[in-house]
C-alpha atoms as a PDB file:
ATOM      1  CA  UNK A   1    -106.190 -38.933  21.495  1.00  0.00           C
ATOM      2  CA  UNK A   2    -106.369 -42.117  20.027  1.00  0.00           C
ATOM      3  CA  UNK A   3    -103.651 -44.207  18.812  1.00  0.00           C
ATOM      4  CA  UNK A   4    -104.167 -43.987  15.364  1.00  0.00           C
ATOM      5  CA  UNK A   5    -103.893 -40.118  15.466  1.00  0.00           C
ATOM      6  CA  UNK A   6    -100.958 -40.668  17.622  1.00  0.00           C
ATOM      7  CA  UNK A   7     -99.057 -42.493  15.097  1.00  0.00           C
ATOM      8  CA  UNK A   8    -100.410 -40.351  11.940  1.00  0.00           C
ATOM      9  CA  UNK A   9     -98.530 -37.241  13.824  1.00  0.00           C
ATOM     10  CA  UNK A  10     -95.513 -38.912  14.300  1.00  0.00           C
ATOM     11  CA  UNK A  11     -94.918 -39.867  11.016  1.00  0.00           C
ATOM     12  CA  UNK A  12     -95.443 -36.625   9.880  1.00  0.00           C
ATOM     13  CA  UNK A  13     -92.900 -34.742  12.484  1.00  0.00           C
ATOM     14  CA  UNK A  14     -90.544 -37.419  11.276  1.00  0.00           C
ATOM     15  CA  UNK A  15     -90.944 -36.500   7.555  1.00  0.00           C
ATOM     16  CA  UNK A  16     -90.502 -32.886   8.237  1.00  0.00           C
ATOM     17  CA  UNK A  17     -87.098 -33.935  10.278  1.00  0.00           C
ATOM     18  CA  UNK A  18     -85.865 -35.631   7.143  1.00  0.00           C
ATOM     19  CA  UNK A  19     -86.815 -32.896   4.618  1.00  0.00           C
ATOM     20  CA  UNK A  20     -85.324 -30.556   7.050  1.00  0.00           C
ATOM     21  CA  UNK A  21     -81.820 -32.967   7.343  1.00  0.00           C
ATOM     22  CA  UNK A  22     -81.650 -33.027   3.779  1.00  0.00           C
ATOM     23  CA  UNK A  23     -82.066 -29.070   3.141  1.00  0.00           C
ATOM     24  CA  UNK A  24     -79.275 -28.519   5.881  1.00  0.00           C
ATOM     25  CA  UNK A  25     -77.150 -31.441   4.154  1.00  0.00           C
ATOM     26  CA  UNK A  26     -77.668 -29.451   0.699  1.00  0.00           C
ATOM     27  CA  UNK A  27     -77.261 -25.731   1.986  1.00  0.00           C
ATOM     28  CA  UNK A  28     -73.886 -27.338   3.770  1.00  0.00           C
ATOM     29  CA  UNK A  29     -72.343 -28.967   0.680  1.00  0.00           C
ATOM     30  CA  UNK A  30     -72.859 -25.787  -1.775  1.00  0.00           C
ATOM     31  CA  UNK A  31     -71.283 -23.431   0.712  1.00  0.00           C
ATOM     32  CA  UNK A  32     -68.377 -25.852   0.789  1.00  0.00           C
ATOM     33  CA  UNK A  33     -67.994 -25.788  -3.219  1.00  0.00           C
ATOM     34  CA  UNK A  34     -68.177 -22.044  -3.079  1.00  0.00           C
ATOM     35  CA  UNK A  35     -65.322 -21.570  -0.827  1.00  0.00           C
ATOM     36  CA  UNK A  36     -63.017 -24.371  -2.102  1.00  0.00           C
ATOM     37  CA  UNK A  37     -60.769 -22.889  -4.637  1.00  0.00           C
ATOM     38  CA  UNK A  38     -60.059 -24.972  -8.017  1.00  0.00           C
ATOM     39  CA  UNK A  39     -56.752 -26.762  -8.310  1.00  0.00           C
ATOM     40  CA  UNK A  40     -55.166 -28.002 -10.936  1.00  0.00           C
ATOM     41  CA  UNK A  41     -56.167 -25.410 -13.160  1.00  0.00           C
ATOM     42  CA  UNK A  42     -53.586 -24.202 -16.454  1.00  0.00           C
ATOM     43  CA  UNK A  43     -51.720 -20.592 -15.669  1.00  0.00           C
ATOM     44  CA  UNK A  44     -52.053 -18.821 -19.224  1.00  0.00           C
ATOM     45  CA  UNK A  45     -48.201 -18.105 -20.615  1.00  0.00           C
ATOM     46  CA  UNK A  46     -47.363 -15.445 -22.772  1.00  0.00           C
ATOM     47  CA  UNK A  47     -47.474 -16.649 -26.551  1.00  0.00           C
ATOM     48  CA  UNK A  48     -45.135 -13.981 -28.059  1.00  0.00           C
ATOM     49  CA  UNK A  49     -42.081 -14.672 -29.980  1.00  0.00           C
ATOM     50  CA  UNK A  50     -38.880 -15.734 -28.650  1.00  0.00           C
ATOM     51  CA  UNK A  51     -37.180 -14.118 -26.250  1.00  0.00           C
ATOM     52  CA  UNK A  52     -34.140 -11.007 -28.090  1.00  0.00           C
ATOM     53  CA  UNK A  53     -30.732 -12.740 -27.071  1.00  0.00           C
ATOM     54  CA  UNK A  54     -27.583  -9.519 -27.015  1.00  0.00           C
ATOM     55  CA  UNK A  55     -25.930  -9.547 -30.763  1.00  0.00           C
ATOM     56  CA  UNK A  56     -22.291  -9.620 -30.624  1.00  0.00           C
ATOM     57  CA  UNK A  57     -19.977  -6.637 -30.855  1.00  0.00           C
ATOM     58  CA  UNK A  58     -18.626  -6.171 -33.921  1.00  0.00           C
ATOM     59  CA  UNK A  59     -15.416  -5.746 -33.588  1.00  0.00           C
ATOM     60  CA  UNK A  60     -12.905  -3.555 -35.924  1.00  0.00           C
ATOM     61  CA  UNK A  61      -9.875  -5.252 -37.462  1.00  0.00           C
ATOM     62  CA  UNK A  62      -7.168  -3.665 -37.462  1.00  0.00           C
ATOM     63  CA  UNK A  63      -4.453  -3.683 -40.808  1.00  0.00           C
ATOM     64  CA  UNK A  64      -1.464  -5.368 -40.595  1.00  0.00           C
ATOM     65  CA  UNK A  65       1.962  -3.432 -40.254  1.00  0.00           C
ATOM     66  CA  UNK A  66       4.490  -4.076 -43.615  1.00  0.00           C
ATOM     67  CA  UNK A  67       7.550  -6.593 -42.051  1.00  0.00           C
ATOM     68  CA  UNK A  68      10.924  -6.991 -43.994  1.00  0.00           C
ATOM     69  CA  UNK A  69      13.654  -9.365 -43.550  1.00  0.00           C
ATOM     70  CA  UNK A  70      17.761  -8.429 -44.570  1.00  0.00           C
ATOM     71  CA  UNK A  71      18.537 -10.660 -45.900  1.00  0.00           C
ATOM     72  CA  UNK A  72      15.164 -12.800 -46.384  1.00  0.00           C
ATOM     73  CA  UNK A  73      17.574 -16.331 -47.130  1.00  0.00           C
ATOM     74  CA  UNK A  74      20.131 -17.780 -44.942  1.00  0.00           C
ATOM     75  CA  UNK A  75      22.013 -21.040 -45.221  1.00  0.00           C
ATOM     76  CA  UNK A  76      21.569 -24.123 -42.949  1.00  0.00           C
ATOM     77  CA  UNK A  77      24.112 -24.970 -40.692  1.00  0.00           C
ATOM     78  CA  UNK A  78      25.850 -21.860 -40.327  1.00  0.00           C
ATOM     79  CA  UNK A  79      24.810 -19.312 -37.499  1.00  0.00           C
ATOM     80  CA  UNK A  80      23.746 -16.153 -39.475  1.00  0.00           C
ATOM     81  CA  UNK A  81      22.188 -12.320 -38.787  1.00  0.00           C
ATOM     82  CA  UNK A  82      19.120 -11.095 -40.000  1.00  0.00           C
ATOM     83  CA  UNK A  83      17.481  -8.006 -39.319  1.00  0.00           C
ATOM     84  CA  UNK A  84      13.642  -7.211 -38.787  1.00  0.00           C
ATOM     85  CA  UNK A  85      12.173  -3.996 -40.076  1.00  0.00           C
ATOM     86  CA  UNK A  86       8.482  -3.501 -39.001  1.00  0.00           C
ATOM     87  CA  UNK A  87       6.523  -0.028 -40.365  1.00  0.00           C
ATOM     88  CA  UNK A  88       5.278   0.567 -36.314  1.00  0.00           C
ATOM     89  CA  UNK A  89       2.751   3.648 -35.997  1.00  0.00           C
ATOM     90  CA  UNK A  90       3.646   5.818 -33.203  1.00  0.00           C
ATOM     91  CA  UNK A  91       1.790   5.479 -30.545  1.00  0.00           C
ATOM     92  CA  UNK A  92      -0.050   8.150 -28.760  1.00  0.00           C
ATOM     93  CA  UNK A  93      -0.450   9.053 -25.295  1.00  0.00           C
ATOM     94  CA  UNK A  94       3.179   8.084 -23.838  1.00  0.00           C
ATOM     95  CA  UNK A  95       4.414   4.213 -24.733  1.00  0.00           C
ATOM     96  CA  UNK A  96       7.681   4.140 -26.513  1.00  0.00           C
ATOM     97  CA  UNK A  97       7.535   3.802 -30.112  1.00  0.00           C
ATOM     98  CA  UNK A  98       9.271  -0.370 -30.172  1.00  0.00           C
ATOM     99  CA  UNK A  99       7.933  -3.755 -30.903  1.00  0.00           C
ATOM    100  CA  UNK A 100       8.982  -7.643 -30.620  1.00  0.00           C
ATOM    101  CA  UNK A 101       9.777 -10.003 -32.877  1.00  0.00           C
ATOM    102  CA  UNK A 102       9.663 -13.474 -32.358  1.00  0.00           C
ATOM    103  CA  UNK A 103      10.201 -16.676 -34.366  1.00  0.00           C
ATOM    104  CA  UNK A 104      11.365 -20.485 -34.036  1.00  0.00           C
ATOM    105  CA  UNK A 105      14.114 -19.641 -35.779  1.00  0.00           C
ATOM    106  CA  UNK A 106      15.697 -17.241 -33.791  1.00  0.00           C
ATOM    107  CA  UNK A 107      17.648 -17.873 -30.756  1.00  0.00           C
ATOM    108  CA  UNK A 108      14.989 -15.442 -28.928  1.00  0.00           C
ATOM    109  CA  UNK A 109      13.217 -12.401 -29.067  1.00  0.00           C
ATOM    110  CA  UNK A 110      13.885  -9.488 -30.391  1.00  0.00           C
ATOM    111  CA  UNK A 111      13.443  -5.739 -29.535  1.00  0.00           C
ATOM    112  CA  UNK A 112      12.644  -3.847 -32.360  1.00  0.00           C
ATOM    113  CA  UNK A 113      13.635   0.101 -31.870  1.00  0.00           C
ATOM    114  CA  UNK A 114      13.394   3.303 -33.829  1.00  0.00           C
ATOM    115  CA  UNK A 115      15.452   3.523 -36.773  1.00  0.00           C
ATOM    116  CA  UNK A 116      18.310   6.234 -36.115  1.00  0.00           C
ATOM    117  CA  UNK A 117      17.780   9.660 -38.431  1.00  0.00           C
ATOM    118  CA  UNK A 118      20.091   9.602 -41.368  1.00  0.00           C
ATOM    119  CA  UNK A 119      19.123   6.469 -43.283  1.00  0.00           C
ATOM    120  CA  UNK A 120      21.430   4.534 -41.707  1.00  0.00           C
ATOM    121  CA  UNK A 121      21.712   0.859 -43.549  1.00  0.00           C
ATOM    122  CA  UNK A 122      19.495  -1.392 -43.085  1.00  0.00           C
ATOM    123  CA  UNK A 123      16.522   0.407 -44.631  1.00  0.00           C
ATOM    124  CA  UNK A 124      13.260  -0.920 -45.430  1.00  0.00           C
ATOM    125  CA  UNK A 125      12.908  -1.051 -49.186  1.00  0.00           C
ATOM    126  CA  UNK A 126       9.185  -1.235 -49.713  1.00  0.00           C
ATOM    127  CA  UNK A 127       8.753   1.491 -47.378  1.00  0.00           C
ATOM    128  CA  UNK A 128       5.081   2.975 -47.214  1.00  0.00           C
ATOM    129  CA  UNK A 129       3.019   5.318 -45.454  1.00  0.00           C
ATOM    130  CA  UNK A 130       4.640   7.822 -43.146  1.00  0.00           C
ATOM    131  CA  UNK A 131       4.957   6.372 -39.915  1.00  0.00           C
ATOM    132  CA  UNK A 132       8.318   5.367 -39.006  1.00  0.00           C
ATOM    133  CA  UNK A 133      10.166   2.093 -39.008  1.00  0.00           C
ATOM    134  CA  UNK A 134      11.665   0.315 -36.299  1.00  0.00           C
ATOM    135  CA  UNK A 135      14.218  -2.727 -36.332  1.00  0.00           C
ATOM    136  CA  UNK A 136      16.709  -5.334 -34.074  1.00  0.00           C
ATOM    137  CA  UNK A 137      19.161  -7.795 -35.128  1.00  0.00           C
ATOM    138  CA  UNK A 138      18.714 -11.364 -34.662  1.00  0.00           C
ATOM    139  CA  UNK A 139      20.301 -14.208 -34.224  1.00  0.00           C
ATOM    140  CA  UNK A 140      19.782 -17.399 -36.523  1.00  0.00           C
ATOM    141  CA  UNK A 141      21.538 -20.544 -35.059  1.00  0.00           C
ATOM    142  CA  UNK A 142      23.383 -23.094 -36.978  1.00  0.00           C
ATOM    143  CA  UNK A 143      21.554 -25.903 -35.714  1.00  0.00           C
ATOM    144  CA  UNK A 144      17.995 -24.408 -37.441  1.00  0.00           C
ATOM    145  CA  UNK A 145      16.833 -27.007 -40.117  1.00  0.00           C
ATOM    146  CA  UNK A 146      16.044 -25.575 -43.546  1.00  0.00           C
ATOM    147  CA  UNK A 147      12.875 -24.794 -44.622  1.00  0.00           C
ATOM    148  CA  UNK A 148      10.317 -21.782 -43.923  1.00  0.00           C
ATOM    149  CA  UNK A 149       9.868 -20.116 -40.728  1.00  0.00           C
ATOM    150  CA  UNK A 150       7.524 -17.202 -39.389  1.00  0.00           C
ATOM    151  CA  UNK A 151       8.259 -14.029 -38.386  1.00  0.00           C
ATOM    152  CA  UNK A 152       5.944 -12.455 -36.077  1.00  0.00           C
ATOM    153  CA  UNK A 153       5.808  -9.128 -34.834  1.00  0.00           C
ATOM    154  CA  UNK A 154       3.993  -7.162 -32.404  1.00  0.00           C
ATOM    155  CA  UNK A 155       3.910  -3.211 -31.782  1.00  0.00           C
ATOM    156  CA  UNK A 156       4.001  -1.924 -28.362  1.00  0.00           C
ATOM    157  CA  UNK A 157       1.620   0.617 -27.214  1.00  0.00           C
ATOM    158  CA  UNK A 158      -0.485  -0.052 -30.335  1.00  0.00           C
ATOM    159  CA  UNK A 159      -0.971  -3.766 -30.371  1.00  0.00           C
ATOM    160  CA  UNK A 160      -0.432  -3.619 -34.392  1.00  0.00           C
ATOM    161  CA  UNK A 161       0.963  -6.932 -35.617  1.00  0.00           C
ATOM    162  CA  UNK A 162       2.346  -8.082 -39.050  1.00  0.00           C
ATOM    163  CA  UNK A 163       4.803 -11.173 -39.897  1.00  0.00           C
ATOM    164  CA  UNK A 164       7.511 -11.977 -42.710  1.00  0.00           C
ATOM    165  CA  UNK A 165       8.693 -15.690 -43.760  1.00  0.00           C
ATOM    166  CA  UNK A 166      12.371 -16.440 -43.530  1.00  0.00           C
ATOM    167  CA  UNK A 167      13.942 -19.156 -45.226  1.00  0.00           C
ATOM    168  CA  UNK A 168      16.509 -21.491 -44.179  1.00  0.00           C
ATOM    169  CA  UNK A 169      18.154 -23.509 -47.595  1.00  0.00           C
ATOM    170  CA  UNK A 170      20.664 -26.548 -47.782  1.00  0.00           C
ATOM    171  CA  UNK A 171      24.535 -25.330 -48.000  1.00  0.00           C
ATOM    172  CA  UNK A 172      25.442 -26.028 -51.788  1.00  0.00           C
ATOM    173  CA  UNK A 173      27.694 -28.906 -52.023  1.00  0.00           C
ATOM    174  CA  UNK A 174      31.201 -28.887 -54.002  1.00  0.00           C
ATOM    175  CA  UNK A 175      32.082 -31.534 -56.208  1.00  0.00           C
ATOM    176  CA  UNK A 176      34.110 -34.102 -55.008  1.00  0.00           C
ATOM    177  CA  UNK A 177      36.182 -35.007 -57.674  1.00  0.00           C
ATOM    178  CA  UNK A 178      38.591 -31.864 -59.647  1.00  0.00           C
ATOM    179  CA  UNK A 179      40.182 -32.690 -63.402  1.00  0.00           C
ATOM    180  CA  UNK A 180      43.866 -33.369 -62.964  1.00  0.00           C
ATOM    181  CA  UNK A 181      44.416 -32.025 -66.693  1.00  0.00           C
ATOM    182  CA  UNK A 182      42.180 -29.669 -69.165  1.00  0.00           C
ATOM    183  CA  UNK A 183      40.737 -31.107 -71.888  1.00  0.00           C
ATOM    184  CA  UNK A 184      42.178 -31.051 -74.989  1.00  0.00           C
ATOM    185  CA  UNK A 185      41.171 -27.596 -77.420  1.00  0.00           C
ATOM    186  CA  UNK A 186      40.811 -28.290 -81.336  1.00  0.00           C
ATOM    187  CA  UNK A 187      44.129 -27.485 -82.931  1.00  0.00           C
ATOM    188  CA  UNK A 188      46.002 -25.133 -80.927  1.00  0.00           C
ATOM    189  CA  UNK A 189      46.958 -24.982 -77.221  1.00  0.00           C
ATOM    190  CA  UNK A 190      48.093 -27.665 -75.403  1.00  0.00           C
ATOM    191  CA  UNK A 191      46.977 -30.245 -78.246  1.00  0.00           C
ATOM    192  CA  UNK A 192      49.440 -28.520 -80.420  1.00  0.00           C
ATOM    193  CA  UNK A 193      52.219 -29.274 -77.966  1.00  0.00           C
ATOM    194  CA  UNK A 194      51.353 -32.747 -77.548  1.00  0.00           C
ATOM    195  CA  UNK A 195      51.163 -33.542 -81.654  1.00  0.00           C
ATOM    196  CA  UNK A 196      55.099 -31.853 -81.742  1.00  0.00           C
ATOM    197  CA  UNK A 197      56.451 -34.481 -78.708  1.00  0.00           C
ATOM    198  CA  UNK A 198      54.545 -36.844 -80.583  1.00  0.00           C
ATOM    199  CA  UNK A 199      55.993 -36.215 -83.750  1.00  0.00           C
ATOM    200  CA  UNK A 200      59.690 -36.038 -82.435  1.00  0.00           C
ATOM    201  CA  UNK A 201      61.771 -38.730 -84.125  1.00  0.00           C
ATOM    202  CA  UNK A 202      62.818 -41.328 -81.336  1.00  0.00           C
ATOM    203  CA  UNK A 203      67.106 -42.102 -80.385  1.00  0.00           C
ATOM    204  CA  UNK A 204      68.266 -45.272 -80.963  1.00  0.00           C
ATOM    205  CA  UNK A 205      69.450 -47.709 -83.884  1.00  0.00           C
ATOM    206  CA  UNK A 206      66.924 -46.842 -85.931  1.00  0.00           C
ATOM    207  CA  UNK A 207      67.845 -43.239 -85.727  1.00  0.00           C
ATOM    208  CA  UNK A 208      71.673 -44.301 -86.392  1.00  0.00           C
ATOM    209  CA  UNK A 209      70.015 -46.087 -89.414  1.00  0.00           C
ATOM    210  CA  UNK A 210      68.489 -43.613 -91.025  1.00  0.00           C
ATOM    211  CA  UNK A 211      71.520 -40.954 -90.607  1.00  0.00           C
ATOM    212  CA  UNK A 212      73.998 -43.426 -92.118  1.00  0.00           C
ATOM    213  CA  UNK A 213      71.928 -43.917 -95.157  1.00  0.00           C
ATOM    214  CA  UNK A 214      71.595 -39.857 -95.600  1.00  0.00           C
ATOM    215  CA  UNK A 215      75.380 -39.549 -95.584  1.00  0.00           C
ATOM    216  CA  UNK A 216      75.442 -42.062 -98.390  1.00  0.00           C
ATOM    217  CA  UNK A 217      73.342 -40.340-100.677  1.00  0.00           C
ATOM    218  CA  UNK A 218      74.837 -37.020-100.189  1.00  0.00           C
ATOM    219  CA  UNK A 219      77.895 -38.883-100.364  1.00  0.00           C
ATOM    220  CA  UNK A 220      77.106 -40.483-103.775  1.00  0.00           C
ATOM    221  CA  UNK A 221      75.600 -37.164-105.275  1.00  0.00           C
ATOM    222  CA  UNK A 222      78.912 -35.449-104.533  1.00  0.00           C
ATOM    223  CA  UNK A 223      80.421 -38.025-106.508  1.00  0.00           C
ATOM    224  CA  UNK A 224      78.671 -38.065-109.455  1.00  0.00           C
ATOM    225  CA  UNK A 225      78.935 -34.057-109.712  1.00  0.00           C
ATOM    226  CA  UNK A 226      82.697 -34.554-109.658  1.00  0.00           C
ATOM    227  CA  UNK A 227      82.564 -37.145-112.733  1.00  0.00           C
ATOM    228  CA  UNK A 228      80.266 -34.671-114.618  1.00  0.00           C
END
């Protein structure tokens, strides 16, 4: 074989080694995209509306209980009783029919217990409803400032509640100065007195005066009557 043939063949086994590189570089490559998974890609999220959040519980409110206060008024500086009548319901199931009563002006709390059968005083005077009353006696100290306090009270067994306002006013003050004589009336009474001392004729030489010169007149009319 000559060298020109030689060469010729070479060339081409070379080509066909490229073109064979280059298919096995291709063939590689889009295997390696096929089995690479894509990153980076977005998740899709739900695009509903937002999210139900729990309402609150209503709750019910319970009425308040009628409170009343004997006496209502007490007077500063002077240690003083008051009782506390609260309209309690009874409560079911077991827990004593009673309540509390507490305020600032008290000297502490009170128990509040069933009112005794037979009306016995104090009574509630705005009574209403039927369930029955309960009360307790408290103590209002002398030191308590005037001016409006609460009264709060609390059921037991029924956590009912109601309050009352008790008020603390100023000690009236006397007046400090008292008339050493009454005044004097329009013409009787004691003004009637006084013109009569005033209108006694004074002692003295002018009363010896003026009784010396009566004598002479009756003297001298005696006289005359006797000439006649």
């Amino acid at each position: 074989m000559s060298t020109a043939k030689w060469g010729a063949a070479v060339l081409r086994v070379r080509r066909v080694a490229y073109a064979g590189a280059i298919v096995i570089v291709g063939l590689t490559g889009c295997t390696a995209s096929a089995d690479t998974t894509p990153s980076g890609s977005p998740s899709a999220t739900p695009t509903g509306g937002p999210t139900a959040s729990a309402s609150p519980t209503a709750t019910a409110t319970r009425p308040t209980i009628q409170v009343e206060l004997n006496p209502d008024k007490v007077t500063a500086g002077e240690t003083s009783k008051v009782w506390i009548l609260a309209n309690c319901p009874v409560p079911s199931g077991g827990p004593a029919h009673t309540g509390t009563a507490t305020s600032k002006a008290f000297l502490s709390g009170v128990a509040l217990n069933p009112v005794p059968a037979g009306g016995s005083t104090p009574t509630a005077t705005g009574a209403t409803g039927d369930s029955p009353w309960v009360r307790g006696e408290a103590t209002v100290s002398g030191t308590v400032k005037r001016g409006s306090y609460r009264v709060d009270v609390k059921c037991d067994g029924t956590n009912d509640m109601g309050r009352a306002t008790l008020r603390v006013n100023a000690a009236e003050t006397l007046p400090t100065t008292v008339p050493t004589k009454a005044p004097r009336a329009g013409g009787g009474g004691t003004y009637a007195q006084e013109a009569g001392d005033a209108s006694t004729l004074p002692l003295g030489p002018a009363g010896v005066l003026l009784g010396l010169a009566l004598a002479g007149g009756i003297a001298y009319v005696i006289k005359r009557r006797g000439r006649g």
